[in-house]
Protein backbone atom coordinates (compact mmCIF):
# COMPACT_ATOMS: atom_id res chain seq x y z
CA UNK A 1 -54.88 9.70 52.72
CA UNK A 2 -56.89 7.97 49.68
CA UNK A 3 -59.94 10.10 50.04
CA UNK A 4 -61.46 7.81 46.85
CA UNK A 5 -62.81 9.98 44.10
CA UNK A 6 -63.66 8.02 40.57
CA UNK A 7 -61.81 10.07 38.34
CA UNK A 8 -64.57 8.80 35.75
CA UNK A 9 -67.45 11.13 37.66
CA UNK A 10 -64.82 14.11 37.06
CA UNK A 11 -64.38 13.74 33.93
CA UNK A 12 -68.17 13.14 33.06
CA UNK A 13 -68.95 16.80 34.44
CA UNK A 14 -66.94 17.71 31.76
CA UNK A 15 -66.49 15.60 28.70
CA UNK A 16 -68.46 12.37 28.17
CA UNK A 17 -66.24 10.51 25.99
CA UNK A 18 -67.43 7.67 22.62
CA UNK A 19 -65.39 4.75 22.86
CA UNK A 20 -66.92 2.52 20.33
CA UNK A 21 -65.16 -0.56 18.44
CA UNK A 22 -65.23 -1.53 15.06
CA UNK A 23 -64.35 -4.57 12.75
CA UNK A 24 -63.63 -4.26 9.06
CA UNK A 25 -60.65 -3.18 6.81
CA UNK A 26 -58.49 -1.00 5.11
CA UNK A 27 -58.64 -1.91 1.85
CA UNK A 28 -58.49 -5.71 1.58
CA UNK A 29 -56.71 -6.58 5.11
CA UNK A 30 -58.99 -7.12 7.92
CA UNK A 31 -58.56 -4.74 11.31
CA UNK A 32 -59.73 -4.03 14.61
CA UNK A 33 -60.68 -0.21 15.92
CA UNK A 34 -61.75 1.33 19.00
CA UNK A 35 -62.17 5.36 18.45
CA UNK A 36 -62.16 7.09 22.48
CA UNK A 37 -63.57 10.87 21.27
CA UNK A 38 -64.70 13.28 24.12
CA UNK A 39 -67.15 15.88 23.71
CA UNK A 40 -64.81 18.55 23.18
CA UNK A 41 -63.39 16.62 19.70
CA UNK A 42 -60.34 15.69 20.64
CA UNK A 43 -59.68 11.64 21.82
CA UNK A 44 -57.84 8.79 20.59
CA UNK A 45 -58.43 5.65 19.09
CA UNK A 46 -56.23 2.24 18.19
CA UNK A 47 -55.96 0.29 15.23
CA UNK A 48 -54.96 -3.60 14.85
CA UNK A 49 -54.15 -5.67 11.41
CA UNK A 50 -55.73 -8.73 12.18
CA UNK A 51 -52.90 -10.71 10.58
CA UNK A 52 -50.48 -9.24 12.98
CA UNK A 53 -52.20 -7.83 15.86
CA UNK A 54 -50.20 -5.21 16.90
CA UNK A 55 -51.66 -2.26 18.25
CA UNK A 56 -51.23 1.61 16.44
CA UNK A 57 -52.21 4.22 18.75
CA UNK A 58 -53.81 7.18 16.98
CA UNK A 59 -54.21 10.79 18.32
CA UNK A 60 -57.85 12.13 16.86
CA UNK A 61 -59.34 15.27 16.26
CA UNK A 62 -63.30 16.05 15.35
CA UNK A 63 -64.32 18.68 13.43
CA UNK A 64 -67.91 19.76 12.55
CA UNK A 65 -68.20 15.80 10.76
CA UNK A 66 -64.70 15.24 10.02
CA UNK A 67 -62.77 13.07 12.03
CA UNK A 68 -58.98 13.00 11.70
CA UNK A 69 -56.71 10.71 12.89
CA UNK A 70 -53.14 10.87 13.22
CA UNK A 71 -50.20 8.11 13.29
CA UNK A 72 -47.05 8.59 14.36
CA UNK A 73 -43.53 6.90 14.91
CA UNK A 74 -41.10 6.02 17.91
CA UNK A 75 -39.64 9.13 16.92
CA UNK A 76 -43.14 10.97 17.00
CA UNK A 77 -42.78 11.78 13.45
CA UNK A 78 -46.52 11.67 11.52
CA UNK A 79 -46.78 8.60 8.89
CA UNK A 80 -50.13 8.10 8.49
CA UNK A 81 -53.93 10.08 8.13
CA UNK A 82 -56.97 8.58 8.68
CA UNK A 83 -59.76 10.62 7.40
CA UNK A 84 -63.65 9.60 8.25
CA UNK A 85 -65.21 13.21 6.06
CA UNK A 86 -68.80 12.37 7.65
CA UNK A 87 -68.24 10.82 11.04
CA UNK A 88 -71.05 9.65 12.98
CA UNK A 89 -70.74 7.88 16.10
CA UNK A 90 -74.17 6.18 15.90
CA UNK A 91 -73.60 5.23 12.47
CA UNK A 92 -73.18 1.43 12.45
CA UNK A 93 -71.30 1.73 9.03
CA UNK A 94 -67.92 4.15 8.91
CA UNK A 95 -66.08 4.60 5.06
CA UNK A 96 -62.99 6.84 5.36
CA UNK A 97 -59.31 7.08 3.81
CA UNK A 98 -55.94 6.00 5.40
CA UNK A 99 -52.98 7.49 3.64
CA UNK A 100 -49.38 7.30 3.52
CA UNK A 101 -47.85 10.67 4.65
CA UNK A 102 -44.57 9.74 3.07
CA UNK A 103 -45.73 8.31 -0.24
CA UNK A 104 -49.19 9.23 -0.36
CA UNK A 105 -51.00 6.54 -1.01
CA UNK A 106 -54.20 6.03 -0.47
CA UNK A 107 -56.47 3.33 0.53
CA UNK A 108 -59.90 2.73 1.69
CA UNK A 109 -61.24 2.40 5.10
CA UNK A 110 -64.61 0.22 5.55
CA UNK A 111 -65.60 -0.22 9.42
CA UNK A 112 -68.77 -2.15 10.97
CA UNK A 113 -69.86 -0.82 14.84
CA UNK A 114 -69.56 -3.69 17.33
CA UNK A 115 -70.72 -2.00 19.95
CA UNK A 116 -70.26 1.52 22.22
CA UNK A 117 -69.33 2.07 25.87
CA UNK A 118 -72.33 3.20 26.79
CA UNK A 119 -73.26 4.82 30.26
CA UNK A 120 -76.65 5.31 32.29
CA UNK A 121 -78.24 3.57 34.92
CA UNK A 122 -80.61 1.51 33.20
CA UNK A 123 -78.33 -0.14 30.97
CA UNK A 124 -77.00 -3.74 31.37
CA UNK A 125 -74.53 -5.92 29.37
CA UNK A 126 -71.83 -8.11 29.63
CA UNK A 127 -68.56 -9.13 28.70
CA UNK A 128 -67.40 -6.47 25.70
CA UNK A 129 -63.83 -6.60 24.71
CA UNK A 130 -62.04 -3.62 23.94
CA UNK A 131 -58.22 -3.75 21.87
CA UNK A 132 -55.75 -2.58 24.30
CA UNK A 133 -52.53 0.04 23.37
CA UNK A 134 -49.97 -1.59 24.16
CA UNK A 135 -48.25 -5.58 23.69
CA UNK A 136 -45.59 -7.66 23.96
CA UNK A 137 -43.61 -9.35 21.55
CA UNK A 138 -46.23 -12.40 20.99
CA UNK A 139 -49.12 -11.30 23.05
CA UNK A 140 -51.72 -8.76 22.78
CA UNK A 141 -54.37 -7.32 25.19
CA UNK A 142 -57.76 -7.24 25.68
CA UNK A 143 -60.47 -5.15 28.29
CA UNK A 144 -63.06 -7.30 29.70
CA UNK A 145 -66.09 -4.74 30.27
CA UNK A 146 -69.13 -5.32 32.58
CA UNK A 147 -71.70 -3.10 32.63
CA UNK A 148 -74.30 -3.51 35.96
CA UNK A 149 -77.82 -2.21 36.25
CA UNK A 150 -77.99 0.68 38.89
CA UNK A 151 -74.57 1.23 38.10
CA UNK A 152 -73.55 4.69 35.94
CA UNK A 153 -70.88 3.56 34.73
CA UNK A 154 -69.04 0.36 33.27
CA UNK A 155 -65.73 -1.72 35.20
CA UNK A 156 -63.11 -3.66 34.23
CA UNK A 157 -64.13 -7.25 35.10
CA UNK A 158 -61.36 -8.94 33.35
CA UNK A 159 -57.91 -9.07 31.32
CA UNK A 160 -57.51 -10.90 28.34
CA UNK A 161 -53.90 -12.12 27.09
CA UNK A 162 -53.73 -13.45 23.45
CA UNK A 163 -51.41 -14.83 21.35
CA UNK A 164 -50.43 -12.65 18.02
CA UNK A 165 -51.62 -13.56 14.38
CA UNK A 166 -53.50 -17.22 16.01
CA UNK A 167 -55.26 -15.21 18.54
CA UNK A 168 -55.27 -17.76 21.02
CA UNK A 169 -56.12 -17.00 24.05
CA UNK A 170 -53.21 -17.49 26.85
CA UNK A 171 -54.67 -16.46 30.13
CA UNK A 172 -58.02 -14.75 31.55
CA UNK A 173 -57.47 -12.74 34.91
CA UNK A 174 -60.58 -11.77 36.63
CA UNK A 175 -60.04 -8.15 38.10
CA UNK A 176 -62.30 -5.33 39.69
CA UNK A 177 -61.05 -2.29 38.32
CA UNK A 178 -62.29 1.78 36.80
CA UNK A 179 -62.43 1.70 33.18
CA UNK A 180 -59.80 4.58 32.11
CA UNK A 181 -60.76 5.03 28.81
CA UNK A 182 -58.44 3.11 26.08
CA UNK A 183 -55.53 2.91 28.43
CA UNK A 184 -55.94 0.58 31.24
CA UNK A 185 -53.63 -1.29 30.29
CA UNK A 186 -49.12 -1.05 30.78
CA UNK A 187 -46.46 -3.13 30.67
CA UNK A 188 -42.92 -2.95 32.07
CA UNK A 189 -40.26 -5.07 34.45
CA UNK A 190 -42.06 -4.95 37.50
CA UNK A 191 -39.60 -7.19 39.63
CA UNK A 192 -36.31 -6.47 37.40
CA UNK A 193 -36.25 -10.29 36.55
CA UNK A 194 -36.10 -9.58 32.58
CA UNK A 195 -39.45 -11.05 31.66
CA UNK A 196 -42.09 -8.52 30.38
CA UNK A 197 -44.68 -7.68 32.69
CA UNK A 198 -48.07 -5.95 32.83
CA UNK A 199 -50.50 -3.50 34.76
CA UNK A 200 -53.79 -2.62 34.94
CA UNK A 201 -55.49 0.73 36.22
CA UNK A 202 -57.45 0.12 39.28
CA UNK A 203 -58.49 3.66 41.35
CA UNK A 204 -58.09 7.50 41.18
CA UNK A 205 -57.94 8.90 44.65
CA UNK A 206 -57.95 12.23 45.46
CA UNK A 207 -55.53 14.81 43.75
CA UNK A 208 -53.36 13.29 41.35
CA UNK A 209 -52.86 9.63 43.31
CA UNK A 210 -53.54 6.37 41.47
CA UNK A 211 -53.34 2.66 41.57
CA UNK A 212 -52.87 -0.26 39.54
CA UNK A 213 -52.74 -4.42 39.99
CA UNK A 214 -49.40 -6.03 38.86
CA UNK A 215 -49.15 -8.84 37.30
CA UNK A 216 -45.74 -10.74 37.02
CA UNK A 217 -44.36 -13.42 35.42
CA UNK A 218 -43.80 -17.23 35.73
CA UNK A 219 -41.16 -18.34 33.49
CA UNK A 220 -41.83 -22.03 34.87
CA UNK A 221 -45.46 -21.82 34.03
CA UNK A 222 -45.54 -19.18 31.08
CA UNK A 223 -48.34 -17.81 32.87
CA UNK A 224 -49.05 -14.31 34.92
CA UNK A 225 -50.23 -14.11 38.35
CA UNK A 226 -51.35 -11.02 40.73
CA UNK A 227 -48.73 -9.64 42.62
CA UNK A 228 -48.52 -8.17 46.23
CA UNK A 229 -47.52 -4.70 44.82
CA UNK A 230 -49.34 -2.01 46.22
CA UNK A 231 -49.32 1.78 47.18
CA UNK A 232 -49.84 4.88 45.39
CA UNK A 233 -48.68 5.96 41.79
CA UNK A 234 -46.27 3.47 41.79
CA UNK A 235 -42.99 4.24 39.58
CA UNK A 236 -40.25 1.32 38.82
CA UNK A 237 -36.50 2.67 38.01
CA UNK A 238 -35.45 -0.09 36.13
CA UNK A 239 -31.75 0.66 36.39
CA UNK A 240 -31.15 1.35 40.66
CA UNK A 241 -34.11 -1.70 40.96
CA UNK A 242 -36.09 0.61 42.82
CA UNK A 243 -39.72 1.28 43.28
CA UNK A 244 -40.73 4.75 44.71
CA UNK A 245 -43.96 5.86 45.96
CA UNK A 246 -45.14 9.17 46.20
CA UNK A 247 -48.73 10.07 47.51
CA UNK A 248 -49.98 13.63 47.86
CA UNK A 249 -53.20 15.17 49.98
CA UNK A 250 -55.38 18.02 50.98
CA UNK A 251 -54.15 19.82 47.66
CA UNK A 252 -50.53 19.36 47.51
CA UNK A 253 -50.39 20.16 51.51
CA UNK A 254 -49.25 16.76 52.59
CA UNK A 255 -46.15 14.42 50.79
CA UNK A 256 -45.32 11.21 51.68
CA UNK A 257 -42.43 9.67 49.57
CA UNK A 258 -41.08 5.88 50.09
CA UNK A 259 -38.73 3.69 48.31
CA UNK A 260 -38.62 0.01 47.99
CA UNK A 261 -36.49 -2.75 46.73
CA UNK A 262 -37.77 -5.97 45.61
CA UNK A 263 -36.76 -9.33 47.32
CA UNK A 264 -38.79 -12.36 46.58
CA UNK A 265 -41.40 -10.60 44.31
CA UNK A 266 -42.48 -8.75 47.16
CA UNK A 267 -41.60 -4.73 48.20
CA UNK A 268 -39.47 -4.42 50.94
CA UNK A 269 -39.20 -0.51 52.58
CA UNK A 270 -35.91 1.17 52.39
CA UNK A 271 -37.00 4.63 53.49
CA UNK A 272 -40.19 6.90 54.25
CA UNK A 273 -40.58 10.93 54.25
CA UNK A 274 -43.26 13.06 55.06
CA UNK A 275 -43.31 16.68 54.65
CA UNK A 276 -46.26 19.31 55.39
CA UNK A 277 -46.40 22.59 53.83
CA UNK A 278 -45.89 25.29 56.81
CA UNK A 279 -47.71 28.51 56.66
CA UNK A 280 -45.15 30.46 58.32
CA UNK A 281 -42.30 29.71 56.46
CA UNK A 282 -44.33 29.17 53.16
CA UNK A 283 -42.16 26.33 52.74
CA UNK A 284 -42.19 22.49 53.08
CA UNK A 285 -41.02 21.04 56.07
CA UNK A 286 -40.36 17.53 57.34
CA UNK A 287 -42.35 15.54 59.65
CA UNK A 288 -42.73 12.20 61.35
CA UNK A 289 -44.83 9.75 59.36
CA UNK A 290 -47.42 8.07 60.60
């Protein structure tokens, strides 16, 4: 049932996205930015302070030259602009305007190219870091990149967890994973112990199906370490301590369903269905999984 298609080659027939990231500051205090803009204009990008390192995720827009950037609350409610008026994404050098929506002040935005996700066949580099959207409390994320010659496109080779406003690192966890643009990274109870957790993206399969490596937590250690989770778009209800699977095929033709409980950081089946959509009843029906 995972027919493997990298969702990456899909999306390149389409829209080849920029991710590039920056260094340099809005007006005096240092930050951290990594614009993701497709062809089409419209992307995202993420901001860090580097005296606090938390991440701000940004919704962005392209027009003609102008890049604008929006920032928003918990309760999705717009508090900030970030305006670049002649945006170029080879530029090395970026000057712009972040502004206050609710007081409207205004401040100056000075950025410095670090490098680009670049693509091709020919190219070759190593180790590139990219600012990840979401952290915990204390730590912050970062995307170890590889890119290999004879290879179109980059991969994940590695997760970074640092420490906030030190920016020591904590842990390094080699991984082979797709890069999925700015948000390979999630984090969550995996195991419903109370400790925060994370994710990474790993594969697209075919149709909407997914996968990720979890990492959990060692409260002895203070360290993370790779789970035996597996299966297919994976969601954790955090409240019935569940995990259910769902995988789909042949164009929404085939369903399988399964739920799990956790017992000894591992998943333990509770139940399995299978249904198969039947032409003569133009329904779904139930069948016996394999």
């Amino acid at each position: 049932m995972k027919q493997k298609i990298t969702i990456l080659f899909l999306l390149a027939t389409a829209f080849l996205s920029a991710q590039i990231s920056y260094k340099g500051f809005i007006d005096k205090y240092p930050i951290e930015f990594v614009s993701d803009v497709y062809s089409d204009g419209v992307g995202s990008a993420i901001y860090a302070y580097s005296n606090y390192d938390t991440p701000i995720v940004l919704n962005a827009k392209l027009t003609g030259k102008s890049l604008v950037l929006i920032e928003k609350d918990k309760n999705d409610k717009e508090t900030a602009k970030l305006t670049f008026e002649n945006y170029d994404e080879k530029s090395n050098q970026l000057s712009g305007t972040w502004k206050d929506l609710n007081s409207g002040k205004e401040l100056k935005i000075s950025l410095t190219k670090e490098f680009d996700i670049n693509y091709g066949n020919d190219v070759e580099w190593t180790e590139r870091e990219i600012l990840q959207p979401v952290s915990f409390k204390d730590k912050y994320f970062k995307l170890v990149i590889t890119k290999e010659k004879g290879s179109f496109y980059s991969r994940v080779s590695a997760i970074k967890i640092i420490e906030k406003k030190t920016d020591k690192l904590i842990q390094k966890i080699n991984v082979q994973c797709q890069l999925w643009g700015l948000y390979n990274v999630a984090v969550g109870d995996y195991n419903f112990d109370g400790f925060e957790e994370f994710s990474v993206f790993e594969s697209s399969y075919a149709g909407p199906n997914t996968s990720r490596i979890y990492f959990l937590f060692n409260p002895k250690t203070g360290k993370y370490f790779e789970s035996s989770f597996s299966g297919t778009s994976l969601e954790f209800d955090s409240k019935k301590k569940r995990i259910y699977e769902h995988n789909q095929c042949c164009a929404g033709r085939s369903h399988e369903n399964a739920e799990y409980k956790v017992v000894n950081n591992k998943m333990v089946l509770i139940k399995k269905t299978c249904m198969e959509y039947d032409e003569k009843t133009q329904d779904y029906k139930t069948i016996k999984c394999d």
